[in-house]
C-alpha atoms as a PDB file:
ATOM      1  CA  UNK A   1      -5.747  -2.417  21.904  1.00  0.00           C
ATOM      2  CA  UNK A   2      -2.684  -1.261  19.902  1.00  0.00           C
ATOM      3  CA  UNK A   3      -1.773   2.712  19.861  1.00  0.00           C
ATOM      4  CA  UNK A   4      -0.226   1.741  16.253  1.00  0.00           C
ATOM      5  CA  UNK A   5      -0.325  -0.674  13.422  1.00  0.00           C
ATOM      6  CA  UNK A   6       2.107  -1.082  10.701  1.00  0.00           C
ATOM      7  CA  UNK A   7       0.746  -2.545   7.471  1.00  0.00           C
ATOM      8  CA  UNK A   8       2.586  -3.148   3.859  1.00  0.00           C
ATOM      9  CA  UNK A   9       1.276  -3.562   0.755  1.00  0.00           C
ATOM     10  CA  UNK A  10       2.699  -4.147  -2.761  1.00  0.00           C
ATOM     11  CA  UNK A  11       1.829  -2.063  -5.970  1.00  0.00           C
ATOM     12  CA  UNK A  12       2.116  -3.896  -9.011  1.00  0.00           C
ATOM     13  CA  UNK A  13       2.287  -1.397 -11.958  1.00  0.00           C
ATOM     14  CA  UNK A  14      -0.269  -2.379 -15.111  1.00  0.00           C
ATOM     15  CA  UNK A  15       1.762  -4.791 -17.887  1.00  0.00           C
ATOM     16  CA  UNK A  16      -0.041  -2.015 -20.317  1.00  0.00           C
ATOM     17  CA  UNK A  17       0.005   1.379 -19.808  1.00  0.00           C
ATOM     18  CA  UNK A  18       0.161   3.646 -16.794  1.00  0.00           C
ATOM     19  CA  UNK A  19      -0.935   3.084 -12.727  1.00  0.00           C
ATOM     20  CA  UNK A  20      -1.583   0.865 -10.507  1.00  0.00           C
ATOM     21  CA  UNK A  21      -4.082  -2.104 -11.142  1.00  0.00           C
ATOM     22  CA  UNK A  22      -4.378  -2.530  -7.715  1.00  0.00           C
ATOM     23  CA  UNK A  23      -4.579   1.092  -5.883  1.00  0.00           C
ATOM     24  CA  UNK A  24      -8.334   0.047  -4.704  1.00  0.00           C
ATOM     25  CA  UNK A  25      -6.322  -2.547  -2.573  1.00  0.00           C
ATOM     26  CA  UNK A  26      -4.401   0.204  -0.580  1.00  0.00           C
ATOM     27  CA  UNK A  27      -7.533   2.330  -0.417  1.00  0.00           C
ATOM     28  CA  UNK A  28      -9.488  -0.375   0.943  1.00  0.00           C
ATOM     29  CA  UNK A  29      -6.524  -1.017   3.680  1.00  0.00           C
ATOM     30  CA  UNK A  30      -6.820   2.625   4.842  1.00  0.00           C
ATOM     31  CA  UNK A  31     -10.535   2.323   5.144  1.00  0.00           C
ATOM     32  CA  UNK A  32     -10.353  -0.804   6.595  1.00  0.00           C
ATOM     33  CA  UNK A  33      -8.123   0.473   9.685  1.00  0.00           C
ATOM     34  CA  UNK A  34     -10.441   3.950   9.454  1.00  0.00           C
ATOM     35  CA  UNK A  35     -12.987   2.095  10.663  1.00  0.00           C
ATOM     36  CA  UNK A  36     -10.914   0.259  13.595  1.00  0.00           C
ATOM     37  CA  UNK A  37     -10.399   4.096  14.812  1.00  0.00           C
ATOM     38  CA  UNK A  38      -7.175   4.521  13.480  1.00  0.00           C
ATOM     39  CA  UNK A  39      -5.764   7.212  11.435  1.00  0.00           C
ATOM     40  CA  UNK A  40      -3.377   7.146   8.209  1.00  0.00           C
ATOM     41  CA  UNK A  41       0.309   8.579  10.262  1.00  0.00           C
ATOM     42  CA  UNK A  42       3.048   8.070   8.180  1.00  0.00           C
ATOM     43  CA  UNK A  43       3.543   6.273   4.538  1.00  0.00           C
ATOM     44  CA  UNK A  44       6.853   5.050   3.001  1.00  0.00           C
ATOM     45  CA  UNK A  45       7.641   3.943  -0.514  1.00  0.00           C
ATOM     46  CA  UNK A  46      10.236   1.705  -2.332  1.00  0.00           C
ATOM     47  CA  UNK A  47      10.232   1.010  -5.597  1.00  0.00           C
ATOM     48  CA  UNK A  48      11.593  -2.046  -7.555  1.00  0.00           C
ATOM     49  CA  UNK A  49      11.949  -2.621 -11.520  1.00  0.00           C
ATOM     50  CA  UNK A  50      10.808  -6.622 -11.957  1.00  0.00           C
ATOM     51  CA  UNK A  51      12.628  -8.816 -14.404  1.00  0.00           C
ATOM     52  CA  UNK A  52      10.287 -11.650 -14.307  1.00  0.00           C
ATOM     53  CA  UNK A  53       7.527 -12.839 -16.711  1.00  0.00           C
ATOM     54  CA  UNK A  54       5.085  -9.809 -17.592  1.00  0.00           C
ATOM     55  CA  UNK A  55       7.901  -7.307 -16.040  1.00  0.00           C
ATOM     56  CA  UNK A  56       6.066  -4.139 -14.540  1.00  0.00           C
ATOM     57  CA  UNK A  57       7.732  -1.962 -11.350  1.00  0.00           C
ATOM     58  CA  UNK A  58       6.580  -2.760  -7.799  1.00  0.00           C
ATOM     59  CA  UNK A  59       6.182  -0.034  -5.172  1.00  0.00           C
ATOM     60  CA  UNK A  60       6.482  -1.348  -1.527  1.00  0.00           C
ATOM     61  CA  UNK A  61       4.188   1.128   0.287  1.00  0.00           C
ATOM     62  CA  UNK A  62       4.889   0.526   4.505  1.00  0.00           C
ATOM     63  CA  UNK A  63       1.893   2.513   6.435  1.00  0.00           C
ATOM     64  CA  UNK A  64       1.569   3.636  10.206  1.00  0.00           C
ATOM     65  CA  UNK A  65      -1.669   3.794  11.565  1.00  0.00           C
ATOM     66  CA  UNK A  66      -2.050   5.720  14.713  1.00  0.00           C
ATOM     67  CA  UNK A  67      -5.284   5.069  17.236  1.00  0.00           C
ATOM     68  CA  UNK A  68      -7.681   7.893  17.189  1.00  0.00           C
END
């Protein structure tokens, strides 16, 4: 079994308004490995303004799991 996993996800801001319409998504990643035994080590962010069709920023979040 691994001693770490490394896991992105992309944040896609809402086209209205404030947050995330898909934070559940990362939450359910971080359970998901919780219950694999691993633990949240290390997260990383980038952020990037979209020009396309319904616009809205994207946040690149990169985690490290470490085994329990």
């Amino acid at each position: 079994m691994k001693q770490y996993v490394v896991l992105q996800v992309t944040l896609k801001e809402k086209f209205w308004g404030t947050g995330s319409k898909n934070l559940s998504e990362l939450e359910d990643i971080i359970n998901a490995q919780a219950e694999k035994g691993y633990r949240l080590h290390t997260i990383s962010t980038a952020s990037a303004q979209s020009t396309g069709f319904g616009g809205g920023d994207r946040i690149q979040a990169t985690m490290v799991f470490e085994k329990l």
